[in-house]
PDB file of N, CA and C in Angstrom:
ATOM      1  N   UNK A   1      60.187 -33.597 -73.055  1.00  0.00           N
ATOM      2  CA  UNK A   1      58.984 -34.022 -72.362  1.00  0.00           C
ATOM      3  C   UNK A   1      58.209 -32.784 -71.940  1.00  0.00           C
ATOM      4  N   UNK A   2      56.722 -32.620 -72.035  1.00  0.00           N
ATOM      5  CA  UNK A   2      55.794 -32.067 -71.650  1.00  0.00           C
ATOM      6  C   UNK A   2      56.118 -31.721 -69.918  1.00  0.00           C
ATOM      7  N   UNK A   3      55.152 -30.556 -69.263  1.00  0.00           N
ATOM      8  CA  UNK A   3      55.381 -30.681 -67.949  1.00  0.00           C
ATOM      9  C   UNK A   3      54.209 -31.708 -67.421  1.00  0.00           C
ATOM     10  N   UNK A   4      52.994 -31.851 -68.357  1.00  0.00           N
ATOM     11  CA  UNK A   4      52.452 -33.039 -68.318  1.00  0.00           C
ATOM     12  C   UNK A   4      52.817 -34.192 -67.596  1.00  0.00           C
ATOM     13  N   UNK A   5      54.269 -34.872 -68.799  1.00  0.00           N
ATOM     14  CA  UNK A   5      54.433 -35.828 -69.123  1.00  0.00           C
ATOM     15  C   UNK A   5      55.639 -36.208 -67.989  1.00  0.00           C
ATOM     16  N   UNK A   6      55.814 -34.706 -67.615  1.00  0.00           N
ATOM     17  CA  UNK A   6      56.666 -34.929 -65.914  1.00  0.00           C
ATOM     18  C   UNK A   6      56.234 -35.293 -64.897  1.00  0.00           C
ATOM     19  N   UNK A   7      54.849 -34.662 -64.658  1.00  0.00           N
ATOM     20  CA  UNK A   7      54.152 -34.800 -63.730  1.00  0.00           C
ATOM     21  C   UNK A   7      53.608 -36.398 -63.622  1.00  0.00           C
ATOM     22  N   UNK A   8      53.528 -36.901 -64.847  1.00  0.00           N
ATOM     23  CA  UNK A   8      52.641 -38.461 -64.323  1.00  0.00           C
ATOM     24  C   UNK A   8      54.108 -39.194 -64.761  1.00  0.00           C
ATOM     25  N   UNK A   9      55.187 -38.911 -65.036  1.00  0.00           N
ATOM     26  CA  UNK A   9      56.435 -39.729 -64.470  1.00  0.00           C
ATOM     27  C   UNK A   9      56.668 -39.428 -62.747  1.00  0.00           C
ATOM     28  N   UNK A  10      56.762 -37.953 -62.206  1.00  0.00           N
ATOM     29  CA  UNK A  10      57.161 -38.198 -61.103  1.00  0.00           C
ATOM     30  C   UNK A  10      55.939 -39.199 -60.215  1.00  0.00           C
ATOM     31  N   UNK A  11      54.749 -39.199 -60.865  1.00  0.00           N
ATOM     32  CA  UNK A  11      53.572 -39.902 -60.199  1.00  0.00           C
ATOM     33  C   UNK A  11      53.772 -41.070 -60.392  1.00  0.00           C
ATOM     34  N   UNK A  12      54.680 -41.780 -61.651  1.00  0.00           N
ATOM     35  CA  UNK A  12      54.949 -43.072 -61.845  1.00  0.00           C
ATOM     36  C   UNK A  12      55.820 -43.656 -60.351  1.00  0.00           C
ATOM     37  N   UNK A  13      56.575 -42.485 -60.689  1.00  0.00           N
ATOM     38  CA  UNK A  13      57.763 -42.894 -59.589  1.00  0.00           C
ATOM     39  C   UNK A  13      57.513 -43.380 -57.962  1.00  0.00           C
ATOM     40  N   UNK A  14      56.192 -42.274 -57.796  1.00  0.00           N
ATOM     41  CA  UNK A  14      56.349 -42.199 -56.355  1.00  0.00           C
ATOM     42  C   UNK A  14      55.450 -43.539 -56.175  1.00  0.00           C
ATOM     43  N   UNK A  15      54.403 -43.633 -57.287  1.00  0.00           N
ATOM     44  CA  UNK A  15      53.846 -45.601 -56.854  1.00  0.00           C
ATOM     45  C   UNK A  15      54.712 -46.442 -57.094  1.00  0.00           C
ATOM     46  N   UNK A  16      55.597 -46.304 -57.568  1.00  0.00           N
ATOM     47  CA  UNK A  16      56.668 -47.339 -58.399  1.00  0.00           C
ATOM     48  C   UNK A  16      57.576 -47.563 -56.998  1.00  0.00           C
ATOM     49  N   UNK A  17      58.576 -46.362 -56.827  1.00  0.00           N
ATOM     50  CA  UNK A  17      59.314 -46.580 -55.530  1.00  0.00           C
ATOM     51  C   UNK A  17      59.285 -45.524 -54.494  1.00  0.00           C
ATOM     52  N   UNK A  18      58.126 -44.677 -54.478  1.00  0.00           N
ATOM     53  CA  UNK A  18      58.348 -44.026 -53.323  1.00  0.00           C
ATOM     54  C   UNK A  18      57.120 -44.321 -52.183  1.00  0.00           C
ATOM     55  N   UNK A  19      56.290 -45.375 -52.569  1.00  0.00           N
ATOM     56  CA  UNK A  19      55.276 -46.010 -51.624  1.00  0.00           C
ATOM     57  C   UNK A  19      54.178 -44.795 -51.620  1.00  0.00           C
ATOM     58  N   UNK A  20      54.303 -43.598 -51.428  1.00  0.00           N
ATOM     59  CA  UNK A  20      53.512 -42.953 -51.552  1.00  0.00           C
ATOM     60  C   UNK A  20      53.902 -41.429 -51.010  1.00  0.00           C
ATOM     61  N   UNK A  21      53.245 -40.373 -51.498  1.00  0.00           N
ATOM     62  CA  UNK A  21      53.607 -39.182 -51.286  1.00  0.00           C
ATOM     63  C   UNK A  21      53.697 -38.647 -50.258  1.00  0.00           C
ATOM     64  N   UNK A  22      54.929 -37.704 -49.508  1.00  0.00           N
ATOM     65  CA  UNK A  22      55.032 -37.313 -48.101  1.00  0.00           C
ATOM     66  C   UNK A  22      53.802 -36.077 -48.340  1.00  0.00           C
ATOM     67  N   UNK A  23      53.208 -36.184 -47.135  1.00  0.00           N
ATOM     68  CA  UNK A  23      51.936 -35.106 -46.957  1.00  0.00           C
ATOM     69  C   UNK A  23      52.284 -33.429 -47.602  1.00  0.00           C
ATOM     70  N   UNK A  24      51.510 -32.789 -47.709  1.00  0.00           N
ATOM     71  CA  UNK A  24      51.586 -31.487 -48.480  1.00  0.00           C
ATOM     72  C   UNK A  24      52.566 -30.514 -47.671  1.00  0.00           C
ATOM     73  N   UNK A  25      52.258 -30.570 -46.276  1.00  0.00           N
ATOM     74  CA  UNK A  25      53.602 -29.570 -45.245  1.00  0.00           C
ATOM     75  C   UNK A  25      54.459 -30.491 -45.615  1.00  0.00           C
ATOM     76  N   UNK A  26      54.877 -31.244 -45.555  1.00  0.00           N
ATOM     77  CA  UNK A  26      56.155 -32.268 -45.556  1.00  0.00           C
ATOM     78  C   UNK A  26      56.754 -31.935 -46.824  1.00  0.00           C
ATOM     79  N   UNK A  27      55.873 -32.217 -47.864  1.00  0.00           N
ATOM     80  CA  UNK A  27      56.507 -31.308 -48.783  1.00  0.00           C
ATOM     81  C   UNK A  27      57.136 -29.834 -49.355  1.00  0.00           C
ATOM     82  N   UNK A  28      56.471 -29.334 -48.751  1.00  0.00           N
ATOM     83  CA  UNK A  28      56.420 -27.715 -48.361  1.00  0.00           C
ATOM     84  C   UNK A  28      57.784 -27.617 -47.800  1.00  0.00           C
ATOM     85  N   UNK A  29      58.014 -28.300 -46.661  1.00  0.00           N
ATOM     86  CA  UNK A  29      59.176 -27.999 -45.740  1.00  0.00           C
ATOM     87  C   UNK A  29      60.401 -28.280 -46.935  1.00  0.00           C
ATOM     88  N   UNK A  30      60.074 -29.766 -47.692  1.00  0.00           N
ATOM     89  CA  UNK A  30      61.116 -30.222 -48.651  1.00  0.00           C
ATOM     90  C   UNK A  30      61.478 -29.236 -50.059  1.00  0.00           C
ATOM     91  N   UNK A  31      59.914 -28.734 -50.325  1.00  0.00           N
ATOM     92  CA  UNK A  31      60.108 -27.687 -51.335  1.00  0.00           C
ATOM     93  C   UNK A  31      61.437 -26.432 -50.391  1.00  0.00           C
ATOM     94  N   UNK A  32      61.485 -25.813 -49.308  1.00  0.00           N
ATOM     95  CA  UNK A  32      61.822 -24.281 -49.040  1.00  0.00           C
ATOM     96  C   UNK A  32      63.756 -25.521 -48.909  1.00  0.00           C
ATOM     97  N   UNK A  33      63.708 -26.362 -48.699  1.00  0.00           N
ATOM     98  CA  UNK A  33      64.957 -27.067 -48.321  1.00  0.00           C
ATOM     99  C   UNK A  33      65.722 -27.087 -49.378  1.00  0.00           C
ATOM    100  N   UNK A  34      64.831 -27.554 -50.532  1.00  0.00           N
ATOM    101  CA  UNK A  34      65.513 -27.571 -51.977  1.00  0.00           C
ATOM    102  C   UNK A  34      66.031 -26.375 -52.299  1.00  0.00           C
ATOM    103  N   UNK A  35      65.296 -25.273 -52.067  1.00  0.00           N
ATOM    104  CA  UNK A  35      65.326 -23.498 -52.858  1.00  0.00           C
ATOM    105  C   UNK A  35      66.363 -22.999 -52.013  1.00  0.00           C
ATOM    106  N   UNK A  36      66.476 -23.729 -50.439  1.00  0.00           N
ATOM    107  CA  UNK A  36      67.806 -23.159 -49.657  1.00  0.00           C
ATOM    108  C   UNK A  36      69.221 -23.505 -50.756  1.00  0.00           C
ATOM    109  N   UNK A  37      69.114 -24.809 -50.893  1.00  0.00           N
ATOM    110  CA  UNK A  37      70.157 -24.934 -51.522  1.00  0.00           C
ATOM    111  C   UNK A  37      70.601 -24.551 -53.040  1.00  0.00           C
ATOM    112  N   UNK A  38      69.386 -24.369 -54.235  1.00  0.00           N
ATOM    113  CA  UNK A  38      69.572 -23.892 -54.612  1.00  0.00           C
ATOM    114  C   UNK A  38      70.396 -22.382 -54.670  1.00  0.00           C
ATOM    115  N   UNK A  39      69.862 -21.649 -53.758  1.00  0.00           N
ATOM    116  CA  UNK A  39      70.569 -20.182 -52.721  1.00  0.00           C
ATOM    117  C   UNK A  39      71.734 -20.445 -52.840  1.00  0.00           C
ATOM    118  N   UNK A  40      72.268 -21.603 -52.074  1.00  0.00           N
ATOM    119  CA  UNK A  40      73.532 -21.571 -51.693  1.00  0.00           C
ATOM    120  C   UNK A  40      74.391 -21.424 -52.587  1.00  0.00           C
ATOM    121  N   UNK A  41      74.439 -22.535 -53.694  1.00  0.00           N
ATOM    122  CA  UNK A  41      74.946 -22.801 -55.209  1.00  0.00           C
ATOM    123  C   UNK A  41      75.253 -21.295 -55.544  1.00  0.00           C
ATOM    124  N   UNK A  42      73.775 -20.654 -55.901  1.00  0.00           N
ATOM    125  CA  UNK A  42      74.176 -19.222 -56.797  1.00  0.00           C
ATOM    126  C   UNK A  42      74.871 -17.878 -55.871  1.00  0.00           C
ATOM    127  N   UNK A  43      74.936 -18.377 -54.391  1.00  0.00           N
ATOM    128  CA  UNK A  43      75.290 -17.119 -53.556  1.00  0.00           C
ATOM    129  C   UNK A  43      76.873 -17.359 -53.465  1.00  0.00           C
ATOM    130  N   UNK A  44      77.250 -18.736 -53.797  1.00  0.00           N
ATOM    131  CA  UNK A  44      78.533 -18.982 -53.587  1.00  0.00           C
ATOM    132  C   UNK A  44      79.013 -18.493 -55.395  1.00  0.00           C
ATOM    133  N   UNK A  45      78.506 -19.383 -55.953  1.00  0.00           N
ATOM    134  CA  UNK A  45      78.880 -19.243 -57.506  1.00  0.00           C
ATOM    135  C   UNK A  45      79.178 -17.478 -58.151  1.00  0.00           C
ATOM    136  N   UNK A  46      77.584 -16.947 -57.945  1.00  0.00           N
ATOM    137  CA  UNK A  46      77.608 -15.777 -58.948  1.00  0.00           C
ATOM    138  C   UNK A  46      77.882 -14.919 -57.623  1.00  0.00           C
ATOM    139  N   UNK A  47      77.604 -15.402 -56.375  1.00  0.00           N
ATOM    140  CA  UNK A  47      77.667 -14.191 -55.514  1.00  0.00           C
ATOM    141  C   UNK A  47      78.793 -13.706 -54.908  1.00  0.00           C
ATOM    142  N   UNK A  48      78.608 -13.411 -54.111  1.00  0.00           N
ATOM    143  CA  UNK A  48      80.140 -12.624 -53.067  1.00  0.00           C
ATOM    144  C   UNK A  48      80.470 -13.599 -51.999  1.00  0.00           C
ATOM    145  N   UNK A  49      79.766 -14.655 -51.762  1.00  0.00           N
ATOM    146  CA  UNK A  49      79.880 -15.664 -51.154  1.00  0.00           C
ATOM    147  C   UNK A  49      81.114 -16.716 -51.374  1.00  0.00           C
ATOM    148  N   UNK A  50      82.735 -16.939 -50.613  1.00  0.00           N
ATOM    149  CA  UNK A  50      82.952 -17.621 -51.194  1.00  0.00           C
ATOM    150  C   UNK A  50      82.910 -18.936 -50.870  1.00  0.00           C
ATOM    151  N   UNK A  51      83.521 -19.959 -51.662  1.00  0.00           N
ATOM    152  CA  UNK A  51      82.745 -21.562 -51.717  1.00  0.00           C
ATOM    153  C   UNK A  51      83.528 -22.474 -50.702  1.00  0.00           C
ATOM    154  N   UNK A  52      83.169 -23.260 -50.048  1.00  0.00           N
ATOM    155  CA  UNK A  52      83.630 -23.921 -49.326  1.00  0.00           C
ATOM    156  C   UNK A  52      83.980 -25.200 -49.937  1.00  0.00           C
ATOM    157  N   UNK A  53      85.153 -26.142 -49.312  1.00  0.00           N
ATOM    158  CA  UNK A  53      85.204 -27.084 -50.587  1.00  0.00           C
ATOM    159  C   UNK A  53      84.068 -27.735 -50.800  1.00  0.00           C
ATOM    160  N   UNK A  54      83.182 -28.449 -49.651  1.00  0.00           N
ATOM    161  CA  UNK A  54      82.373 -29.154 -49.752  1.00  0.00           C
ATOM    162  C   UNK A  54      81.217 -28.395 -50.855  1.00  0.00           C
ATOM    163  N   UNK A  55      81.341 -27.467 -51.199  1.00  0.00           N
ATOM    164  CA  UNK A  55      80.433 -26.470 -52.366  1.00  0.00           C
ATOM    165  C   UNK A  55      80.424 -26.647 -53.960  1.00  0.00           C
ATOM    166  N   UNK A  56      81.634 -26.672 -53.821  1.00  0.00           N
ATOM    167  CA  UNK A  56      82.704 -27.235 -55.014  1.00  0.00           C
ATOM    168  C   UNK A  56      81.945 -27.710 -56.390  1.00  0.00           C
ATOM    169  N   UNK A  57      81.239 -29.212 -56.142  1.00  0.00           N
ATOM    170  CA  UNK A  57      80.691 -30.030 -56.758  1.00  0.00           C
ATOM    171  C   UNK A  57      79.356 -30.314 -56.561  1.00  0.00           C
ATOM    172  N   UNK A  58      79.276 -29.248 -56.243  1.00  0.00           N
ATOM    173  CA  UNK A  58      77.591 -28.974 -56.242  1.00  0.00           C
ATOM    174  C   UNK A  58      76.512 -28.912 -57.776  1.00  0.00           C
ATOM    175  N   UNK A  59      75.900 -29.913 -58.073  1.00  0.00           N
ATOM    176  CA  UNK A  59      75.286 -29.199 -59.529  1.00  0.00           C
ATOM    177  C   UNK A  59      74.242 -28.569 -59.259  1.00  0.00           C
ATOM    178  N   UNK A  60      74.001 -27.569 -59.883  1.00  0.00           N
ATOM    179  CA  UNK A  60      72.923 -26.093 -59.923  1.00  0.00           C
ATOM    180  C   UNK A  60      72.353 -27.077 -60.593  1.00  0.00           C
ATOM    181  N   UNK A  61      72.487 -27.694 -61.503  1.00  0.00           N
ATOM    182  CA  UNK A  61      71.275 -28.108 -63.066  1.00  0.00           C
ATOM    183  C   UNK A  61      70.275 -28.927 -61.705  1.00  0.00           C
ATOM    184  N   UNK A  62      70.799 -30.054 -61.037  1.00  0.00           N
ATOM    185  CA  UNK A  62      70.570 -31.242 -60.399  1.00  0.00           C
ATOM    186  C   UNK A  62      69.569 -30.187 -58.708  1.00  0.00           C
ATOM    187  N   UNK A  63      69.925 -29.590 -58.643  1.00  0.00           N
ATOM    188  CA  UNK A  63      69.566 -28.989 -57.223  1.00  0.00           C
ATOM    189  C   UNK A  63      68.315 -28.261 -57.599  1.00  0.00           C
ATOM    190  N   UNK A  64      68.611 -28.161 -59.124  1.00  0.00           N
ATOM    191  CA  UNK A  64      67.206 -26.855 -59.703  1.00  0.00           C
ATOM    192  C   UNK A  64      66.160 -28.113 -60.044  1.00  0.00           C
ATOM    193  N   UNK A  65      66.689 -29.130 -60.488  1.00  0.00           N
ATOM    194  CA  UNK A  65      65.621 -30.268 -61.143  1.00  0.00           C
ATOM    195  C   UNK A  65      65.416 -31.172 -59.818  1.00  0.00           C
ATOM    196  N   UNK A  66      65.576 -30.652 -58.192  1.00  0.00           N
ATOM    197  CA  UNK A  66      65.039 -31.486 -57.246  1.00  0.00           C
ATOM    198  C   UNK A  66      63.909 -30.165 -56.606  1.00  0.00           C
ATOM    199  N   UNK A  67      64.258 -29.056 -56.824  1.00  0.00           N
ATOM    200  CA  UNK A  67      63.003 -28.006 -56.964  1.00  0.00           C
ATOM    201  C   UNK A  67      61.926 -28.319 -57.510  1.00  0.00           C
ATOM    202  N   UNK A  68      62.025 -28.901 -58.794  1.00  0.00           N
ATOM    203  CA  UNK A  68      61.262 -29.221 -60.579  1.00  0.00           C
ATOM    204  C   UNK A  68      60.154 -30.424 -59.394  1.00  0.00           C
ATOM    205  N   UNK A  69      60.903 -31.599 -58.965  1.00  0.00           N
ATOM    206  CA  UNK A  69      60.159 -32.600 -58.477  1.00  0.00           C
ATOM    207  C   UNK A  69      59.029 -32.240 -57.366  1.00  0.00           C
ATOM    208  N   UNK A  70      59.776 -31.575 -56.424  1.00  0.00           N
ATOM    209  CA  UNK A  70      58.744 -31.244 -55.390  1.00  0.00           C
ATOM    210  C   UNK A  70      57.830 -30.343 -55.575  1.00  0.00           C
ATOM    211  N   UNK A  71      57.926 -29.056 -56.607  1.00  0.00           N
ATOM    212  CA  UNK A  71      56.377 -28.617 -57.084  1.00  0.00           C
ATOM    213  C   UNK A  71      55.390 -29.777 -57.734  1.00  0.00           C
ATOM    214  N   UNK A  72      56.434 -30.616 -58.624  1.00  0.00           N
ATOM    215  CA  UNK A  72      55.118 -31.491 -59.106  1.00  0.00           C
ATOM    216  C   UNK A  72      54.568 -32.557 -58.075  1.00  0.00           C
ATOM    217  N   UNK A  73      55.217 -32.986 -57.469  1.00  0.00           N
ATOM    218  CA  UNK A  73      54.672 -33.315 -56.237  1.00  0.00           C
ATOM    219  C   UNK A  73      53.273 -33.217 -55.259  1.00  0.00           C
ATOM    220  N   UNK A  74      53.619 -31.620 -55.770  1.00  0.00           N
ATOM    221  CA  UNK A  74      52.542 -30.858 -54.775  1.00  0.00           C
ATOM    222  C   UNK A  74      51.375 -30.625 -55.463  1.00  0.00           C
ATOM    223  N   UNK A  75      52.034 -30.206 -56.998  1.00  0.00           N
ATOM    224  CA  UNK A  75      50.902 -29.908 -57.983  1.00  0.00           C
ATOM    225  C   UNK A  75      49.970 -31.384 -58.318  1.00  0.00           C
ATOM    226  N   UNK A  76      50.647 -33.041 -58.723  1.00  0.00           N
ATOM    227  CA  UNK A  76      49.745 -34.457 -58.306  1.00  0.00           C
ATOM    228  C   UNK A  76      48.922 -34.429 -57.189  1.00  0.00           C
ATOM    229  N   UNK A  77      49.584 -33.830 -55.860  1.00  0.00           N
ATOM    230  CA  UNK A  77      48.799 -34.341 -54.770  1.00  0.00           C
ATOM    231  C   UNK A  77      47.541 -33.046 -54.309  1.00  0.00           C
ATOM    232  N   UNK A  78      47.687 -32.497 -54.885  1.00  0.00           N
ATOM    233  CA  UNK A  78      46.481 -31.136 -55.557  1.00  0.00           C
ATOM    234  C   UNK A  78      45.624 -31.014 -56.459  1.00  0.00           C
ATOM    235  N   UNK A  79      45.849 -31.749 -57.121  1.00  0.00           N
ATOM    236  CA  UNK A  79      45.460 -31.916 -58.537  1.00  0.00           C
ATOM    237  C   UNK A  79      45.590 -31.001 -59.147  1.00  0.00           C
ATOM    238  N   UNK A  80      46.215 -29.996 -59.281  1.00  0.00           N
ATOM    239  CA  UNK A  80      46.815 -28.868 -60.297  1.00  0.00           C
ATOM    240  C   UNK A  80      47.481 -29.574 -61.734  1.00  0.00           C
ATOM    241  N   UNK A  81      47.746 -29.645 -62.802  1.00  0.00           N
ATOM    242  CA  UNK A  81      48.028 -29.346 -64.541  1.00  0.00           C
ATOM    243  C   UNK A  81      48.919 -28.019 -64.320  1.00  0.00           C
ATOM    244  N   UNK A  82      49.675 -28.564 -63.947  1.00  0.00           N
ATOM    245  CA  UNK A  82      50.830 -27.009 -64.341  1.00  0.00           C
ATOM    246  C   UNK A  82      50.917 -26.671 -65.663  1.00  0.00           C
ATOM    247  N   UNK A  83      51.123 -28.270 -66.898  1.00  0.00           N
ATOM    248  CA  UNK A  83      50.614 -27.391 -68.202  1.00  0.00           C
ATOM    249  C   UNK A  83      49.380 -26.383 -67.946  1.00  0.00           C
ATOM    250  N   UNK A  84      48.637 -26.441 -67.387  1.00  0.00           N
ATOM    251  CA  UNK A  84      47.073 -25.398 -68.043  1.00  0.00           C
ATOM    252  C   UNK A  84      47.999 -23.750 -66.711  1.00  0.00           C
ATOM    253  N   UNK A  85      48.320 -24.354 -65.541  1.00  0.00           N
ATOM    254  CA  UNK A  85      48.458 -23.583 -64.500  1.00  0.00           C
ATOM    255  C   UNK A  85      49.916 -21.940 -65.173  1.00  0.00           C
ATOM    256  N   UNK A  86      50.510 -22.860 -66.083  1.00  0.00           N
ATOM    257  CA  UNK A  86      51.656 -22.111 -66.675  1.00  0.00           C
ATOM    258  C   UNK A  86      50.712 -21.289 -67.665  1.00  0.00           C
ATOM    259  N   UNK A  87      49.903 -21.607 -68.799  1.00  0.00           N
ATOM    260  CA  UNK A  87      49.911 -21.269 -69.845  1.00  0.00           C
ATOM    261  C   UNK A  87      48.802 -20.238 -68.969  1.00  0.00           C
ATOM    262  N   UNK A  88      47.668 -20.258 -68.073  1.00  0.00           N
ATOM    263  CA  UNK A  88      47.354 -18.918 -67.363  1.00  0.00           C
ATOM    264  C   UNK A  88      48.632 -17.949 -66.638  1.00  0.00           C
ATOM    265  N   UNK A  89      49.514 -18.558 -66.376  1.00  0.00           N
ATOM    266  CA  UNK A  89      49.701 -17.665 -65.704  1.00  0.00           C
ATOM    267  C   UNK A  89      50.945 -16.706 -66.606  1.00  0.00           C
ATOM    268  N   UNK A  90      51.637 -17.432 -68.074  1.00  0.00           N
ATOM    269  CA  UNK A  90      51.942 -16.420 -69.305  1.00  0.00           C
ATOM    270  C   UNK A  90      51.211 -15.543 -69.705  1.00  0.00           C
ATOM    271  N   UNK A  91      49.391 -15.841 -69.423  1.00  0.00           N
ATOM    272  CA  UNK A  91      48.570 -15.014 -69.975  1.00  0.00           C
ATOM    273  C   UNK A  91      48.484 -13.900 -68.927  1.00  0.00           C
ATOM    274  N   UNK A  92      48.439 -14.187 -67.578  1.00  0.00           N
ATOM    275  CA  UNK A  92      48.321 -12.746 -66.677  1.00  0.00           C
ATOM    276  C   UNK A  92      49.393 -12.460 -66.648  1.00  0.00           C
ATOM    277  N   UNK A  93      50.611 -12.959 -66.925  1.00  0.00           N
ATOM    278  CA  UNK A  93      51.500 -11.881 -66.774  1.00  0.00           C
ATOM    279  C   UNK A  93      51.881 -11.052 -68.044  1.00  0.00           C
ATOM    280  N   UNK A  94      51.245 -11.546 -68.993  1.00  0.00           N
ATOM    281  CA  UNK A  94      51.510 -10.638 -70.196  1.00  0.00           C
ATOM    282  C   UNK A  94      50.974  -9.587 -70.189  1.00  0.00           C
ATOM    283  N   UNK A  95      49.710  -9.888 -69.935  1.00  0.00           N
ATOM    284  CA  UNK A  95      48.247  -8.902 -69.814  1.00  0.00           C
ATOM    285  C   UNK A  95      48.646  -7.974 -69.007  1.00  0.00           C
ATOM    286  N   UNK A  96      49.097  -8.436 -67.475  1.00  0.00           N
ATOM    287  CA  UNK A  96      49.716  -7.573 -66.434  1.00  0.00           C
ATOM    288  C   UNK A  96      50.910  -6.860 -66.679  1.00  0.00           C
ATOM    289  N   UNK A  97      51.969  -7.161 -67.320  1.00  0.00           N
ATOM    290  CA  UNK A  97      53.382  -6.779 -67.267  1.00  0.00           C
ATOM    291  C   UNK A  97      53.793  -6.632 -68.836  1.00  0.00           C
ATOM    292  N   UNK A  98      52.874  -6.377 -69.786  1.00  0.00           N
ATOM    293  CA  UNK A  98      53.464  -5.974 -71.775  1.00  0.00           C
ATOM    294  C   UNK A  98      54.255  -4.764 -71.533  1.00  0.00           C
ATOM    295  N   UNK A  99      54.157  -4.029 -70.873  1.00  0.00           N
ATOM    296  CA  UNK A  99      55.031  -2.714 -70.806  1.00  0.00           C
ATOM    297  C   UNK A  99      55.455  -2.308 -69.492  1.00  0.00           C
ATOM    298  N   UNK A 100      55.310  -2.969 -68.324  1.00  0.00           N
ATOM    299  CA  UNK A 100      56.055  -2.387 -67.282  1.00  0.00           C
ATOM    300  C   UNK A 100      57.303  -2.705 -67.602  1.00  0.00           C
ATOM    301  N   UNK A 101      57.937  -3.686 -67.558  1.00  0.00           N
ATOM    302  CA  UNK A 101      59.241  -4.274 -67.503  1.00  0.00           C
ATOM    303  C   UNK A 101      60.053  -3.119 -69.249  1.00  0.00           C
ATOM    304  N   UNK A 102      59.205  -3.082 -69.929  1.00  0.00           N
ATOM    305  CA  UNK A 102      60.017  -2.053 -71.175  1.00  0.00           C
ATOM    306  C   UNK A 102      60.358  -0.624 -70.798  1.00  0.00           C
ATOM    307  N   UNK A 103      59.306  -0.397 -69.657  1.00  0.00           N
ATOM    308  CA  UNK A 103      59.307   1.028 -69.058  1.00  0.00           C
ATOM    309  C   UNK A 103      60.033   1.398 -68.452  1.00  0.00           C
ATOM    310  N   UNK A 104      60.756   0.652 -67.702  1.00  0.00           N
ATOM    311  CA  UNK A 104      61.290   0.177 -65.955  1.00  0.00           C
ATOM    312  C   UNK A 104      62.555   1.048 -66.145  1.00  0.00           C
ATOM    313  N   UNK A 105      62.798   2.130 -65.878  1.00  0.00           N
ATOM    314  CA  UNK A 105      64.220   3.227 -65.966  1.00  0.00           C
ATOM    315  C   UNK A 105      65.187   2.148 -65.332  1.00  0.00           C
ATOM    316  N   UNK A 106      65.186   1.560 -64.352  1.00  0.00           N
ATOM    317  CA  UNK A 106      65.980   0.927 -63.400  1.00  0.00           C
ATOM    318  C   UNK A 106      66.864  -0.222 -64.343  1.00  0.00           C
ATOM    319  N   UNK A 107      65.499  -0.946 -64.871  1.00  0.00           N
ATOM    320  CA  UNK A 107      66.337  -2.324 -66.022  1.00  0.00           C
ATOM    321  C   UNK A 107      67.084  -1.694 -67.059  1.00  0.00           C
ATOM    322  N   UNK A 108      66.439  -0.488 -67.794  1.00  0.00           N
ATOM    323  CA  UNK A 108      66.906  -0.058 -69.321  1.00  0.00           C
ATOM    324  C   UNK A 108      68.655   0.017 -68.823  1.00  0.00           C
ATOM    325  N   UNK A 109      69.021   1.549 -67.479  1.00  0.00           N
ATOM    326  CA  UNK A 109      70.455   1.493 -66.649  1.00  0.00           C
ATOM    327  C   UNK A 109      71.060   0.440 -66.292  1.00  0.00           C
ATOM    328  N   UNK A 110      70.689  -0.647 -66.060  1.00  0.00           N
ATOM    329  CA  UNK A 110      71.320  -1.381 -65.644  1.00  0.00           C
ATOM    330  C   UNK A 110      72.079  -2.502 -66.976  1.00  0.00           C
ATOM    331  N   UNK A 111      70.772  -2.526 -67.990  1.00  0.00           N
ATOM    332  CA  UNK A 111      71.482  -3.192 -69.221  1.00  0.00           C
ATOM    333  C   UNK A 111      71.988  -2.144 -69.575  1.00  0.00           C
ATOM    334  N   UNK A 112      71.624  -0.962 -69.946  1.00  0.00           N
ATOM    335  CA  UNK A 112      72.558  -0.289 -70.875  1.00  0.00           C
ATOM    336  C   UNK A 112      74.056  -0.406 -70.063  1.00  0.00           C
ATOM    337  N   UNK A 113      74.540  -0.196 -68.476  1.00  0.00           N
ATOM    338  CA  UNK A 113      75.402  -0.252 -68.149  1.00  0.00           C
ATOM    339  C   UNK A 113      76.042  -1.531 -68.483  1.00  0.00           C
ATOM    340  N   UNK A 114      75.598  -2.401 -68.394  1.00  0.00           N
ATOM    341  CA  UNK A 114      75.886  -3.992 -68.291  1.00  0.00           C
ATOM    342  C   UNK A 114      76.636  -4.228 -70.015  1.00  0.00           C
ATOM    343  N   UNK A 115      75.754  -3.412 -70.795  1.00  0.00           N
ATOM    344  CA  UNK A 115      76.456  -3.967 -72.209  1.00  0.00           C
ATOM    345  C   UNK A 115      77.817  -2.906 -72.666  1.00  0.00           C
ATOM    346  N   UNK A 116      77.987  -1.387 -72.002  1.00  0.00           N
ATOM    347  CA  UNK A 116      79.037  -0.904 -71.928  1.00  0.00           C
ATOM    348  C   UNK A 116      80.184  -1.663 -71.763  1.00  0.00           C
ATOM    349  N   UNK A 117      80.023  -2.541 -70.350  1.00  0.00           N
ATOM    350  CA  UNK A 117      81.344  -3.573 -69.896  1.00  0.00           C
ATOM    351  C   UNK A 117      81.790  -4.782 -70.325  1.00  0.00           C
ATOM    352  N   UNK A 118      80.564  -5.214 -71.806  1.00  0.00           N
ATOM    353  CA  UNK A 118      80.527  -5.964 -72.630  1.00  0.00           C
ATOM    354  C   UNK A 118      81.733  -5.731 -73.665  1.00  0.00           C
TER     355      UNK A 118
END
């Protein structure tokens, strides 16, 4: 599916069964709530953090795709096209960033170290 074709499903949804959209802070608050937990997942998982049981059975895929909902959320009740909003913003960051990130001494050390331990 398109991010389109996400956006006027989650819009299906919220006339269908969510009566109608919680206001833009409300969402906001729900967007930084989602990204906490996302946090948690990868600080316990990949990080130095360790997991508590209740952590356990946490899905990353499911916690990242309740992130996915509440931008589009925000982007319906805005009227933002994240299709058009993405495909500008591949274009400034290409335009902006074609050779910083190839340049970057810091990334080249860190992969070259990274594929040594490979």
């Amino acid at each position: 599916m398109t991010i389109q074709e996400a956006q006027e499903r989650v819009d299906q949804w919220i006339k269908t069964y969510g009566v109608r959209y919680f206001n833009e802070l409300t969402n906001m608050a729900i967007l930084t709530e989602e990204v906490g937990e996302v946090a948690r997942i990868i600080a316990r998982r990949y990080g130095e953090q360790s997991c508590k049981p209740s952590d356990k059975d946490k899905d990353l895929g499911d916690e990242l795709a309740d992130v996915l909902w509440v931008v589009m959320c925000l982007a319906n009740q805005t009227g933002i096209d994240l299709d058009e909003a993405l495909e500008r913003n591949f274009a400034k960051k290409t335009q902006r960033d074609s050779h910083r990130h190839l340049e970057n001494e810091k990334i080249k050390t860190e992969y070259s170290n990274n594929r040594m331990l490979d």
